[in-house]
N, C-alpha and C. Protein backbone atom coordinates (compact mmCIF):
# COMPACT_ATOMS: atom_id res chain seq x y z
N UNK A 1 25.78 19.53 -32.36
CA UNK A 1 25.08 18.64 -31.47
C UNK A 1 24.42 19.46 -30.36
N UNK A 2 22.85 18.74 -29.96
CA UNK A 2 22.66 19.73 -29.01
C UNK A 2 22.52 18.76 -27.56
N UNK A 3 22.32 19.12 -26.46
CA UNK A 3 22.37 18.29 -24.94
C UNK A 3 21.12 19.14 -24.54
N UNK A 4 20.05 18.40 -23.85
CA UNK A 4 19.25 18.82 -23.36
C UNK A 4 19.23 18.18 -21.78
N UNK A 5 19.64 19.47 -20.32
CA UNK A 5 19.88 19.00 -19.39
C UNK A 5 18.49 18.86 -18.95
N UNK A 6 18.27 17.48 -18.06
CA UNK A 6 16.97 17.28 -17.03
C UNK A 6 17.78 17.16 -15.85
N UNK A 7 18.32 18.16 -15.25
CA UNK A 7 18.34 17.96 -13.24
C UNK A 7 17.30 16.96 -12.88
N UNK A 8 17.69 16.41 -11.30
CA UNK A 8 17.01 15.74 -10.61
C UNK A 8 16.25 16.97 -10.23
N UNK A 9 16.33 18.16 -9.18
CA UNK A 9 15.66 18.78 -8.58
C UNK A 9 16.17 19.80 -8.90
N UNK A 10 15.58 20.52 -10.09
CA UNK A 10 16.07 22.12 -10.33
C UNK A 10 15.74 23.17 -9.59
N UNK A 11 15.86 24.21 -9.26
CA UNK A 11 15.51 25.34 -8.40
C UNK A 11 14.04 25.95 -8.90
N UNK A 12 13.59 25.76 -7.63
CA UNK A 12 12.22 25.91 -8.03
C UNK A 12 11.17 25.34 -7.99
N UNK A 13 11.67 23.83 -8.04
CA UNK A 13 11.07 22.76 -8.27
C UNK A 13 10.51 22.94 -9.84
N UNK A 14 11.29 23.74 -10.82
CA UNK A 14 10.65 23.82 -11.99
C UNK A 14 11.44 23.05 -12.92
N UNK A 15 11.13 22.91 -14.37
CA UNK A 15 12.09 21.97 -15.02
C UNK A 15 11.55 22.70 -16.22
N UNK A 16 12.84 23.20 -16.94
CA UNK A 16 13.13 24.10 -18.03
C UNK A 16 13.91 23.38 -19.20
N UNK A 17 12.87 23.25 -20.65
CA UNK A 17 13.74 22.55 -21.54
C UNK A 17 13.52 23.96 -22.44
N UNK A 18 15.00 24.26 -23.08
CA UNK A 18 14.99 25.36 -24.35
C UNK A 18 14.88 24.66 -25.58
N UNK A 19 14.33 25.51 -26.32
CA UNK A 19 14.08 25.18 -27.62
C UNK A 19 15.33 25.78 -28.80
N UNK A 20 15.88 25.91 -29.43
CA UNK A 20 16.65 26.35 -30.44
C UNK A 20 16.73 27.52 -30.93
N UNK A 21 15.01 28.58 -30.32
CA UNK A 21 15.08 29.55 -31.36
C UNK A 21 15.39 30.48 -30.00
N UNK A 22 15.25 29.76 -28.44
CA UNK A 22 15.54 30.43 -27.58
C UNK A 22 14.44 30.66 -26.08
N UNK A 23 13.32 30.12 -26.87
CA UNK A 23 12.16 29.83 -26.16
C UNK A 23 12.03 28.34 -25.33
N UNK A 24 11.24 28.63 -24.00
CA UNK A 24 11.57 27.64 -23.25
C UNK A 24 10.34 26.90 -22.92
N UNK A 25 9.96 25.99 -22.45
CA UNK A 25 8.91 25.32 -21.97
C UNK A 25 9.31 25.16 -20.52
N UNK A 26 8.35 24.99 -19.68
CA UNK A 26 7.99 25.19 -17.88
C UNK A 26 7.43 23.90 -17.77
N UNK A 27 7.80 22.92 -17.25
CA UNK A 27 6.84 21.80 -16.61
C UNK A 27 6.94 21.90 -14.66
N UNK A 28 6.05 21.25 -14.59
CA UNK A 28 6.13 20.91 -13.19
C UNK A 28 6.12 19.49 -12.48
N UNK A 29 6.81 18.73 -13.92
CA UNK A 29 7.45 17.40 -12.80
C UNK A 29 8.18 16.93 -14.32
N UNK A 30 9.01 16.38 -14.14
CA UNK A 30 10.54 15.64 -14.46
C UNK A 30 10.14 14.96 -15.87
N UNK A 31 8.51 14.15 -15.55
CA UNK A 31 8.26 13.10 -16.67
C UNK A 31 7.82 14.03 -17.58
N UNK A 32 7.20 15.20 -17.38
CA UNK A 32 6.77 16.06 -18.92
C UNK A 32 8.32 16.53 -19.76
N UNK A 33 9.28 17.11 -18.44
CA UNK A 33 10.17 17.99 -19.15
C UNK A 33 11.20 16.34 -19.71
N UNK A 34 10.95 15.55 -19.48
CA UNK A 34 12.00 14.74 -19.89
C UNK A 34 11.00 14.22 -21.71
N UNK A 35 9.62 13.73 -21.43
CA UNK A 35 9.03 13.54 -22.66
C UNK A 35 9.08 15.04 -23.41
N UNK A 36 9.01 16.34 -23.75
CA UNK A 36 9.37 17.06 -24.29
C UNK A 36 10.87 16.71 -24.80
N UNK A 37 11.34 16.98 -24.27
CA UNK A 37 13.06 17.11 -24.25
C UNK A 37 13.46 15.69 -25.33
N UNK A 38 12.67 14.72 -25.11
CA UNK A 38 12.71 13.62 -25.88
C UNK A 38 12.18 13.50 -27.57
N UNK A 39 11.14 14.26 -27.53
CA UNK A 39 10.53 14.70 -28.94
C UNK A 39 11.11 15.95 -29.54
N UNK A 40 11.47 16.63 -28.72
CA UNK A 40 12.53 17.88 -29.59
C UNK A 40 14.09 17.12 -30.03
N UNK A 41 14.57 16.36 -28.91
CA UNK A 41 16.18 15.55 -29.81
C UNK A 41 15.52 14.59 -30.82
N UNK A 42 14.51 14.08 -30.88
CA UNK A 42 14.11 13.07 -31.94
C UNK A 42 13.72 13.94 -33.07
N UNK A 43 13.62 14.69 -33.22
CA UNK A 43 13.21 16.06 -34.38
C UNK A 43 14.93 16.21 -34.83
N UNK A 44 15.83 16.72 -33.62
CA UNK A 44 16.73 17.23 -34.11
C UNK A 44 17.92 16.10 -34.89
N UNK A 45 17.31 15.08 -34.20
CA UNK A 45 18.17 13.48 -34.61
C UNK A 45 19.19 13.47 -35.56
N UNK A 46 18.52 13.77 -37.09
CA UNK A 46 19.46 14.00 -38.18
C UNK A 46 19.50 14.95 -38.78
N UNK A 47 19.92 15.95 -38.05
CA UNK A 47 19.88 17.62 -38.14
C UNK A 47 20.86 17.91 -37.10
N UNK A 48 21.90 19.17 -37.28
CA UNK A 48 22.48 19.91 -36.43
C UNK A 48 23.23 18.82 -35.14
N UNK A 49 23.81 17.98 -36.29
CA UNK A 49 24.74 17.27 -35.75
C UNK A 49 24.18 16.06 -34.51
N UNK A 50 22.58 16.09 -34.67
CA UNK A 50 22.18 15.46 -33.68
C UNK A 50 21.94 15.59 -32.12
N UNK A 51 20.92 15.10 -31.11
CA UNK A 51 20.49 15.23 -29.69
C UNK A 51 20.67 14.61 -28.91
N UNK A 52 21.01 14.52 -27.61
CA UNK A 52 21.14 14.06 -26.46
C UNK A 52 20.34 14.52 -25.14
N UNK A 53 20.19 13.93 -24.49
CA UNK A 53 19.39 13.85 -23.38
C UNK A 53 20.66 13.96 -22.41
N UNK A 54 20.83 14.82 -21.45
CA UNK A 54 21.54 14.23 -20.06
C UNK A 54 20.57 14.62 -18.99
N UNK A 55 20.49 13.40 -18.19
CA UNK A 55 19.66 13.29 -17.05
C UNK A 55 20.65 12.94 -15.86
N UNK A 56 20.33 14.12 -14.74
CA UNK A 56 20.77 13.62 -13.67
C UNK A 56 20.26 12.20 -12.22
N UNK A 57 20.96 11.48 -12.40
CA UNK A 57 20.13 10.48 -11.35
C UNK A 57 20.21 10.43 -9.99
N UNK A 58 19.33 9.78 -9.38
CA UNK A 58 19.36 10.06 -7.67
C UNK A 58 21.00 9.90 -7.46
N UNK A 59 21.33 9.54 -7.88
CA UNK A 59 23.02 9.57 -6.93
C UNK A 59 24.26 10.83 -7.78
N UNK A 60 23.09 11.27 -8.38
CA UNK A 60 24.17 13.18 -8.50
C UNK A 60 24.70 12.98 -9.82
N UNK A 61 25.04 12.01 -10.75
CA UNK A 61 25.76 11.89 -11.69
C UNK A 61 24.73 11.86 -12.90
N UNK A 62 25.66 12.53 -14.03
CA UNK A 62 24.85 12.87 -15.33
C UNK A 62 24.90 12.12 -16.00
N UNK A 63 23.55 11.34 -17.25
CA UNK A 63 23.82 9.76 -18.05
C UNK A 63 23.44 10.86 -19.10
N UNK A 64 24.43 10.18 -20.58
CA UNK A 64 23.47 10.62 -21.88
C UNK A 64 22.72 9.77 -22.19
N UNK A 65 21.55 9.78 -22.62
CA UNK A 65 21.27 9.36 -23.69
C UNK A 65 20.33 9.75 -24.87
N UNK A 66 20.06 9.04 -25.90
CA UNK A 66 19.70 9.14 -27.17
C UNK A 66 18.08 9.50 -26.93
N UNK A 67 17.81 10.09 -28.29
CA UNK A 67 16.07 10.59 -28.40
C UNK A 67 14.99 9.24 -27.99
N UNK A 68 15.73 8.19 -28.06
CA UNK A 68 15.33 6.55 -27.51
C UNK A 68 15.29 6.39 -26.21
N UNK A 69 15.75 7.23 -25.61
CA UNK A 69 16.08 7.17 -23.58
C UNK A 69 16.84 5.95 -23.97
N UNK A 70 17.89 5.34 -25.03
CA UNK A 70 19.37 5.15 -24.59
C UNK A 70 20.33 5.30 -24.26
N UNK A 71 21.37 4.47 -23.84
CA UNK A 71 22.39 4.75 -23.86
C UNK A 71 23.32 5.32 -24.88
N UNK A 72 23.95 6.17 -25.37
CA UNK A 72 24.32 5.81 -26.76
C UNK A 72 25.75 4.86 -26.99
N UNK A 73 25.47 4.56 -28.34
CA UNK A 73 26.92 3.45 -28.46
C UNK A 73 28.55 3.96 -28.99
């Protein structure tokens, strides 16, 4: 299984999603690195045990969810 973290405010103000082979993508606001991060777990979905999203929210705490921006069940 893989977890792809989105911080609220990473250092830098940059937002870093890795890719699998080790290579990373650079955005400069939250909604690109979170839509990336969303199309790479939907790739990995039924593969390698499957993807998750954890996003941190304004009040500090980490949510998973699914390549769907769900919750999962």
């Amino acid at each position: 299984m893989r977890v792809f973290d989105i911080p609220l405010h990473p250092p830098g103000d940059t937002w870093r999603v890795s890719q699998l082979d080790g290579w990373h993508h650079s955005f400069d606001g939250r909604p690109g690195a979170v839509s990336f991060a969303e199309k790479l777990a939907a790739r990995l979905e039924s593969t390698d045990g499957g993807a998750y999203l954890s996003i941190e929210g304004e009040d500090g705490k980490w949510r998973l969810f699914t390549p769907a921006l769900k919750a999962p069940v």
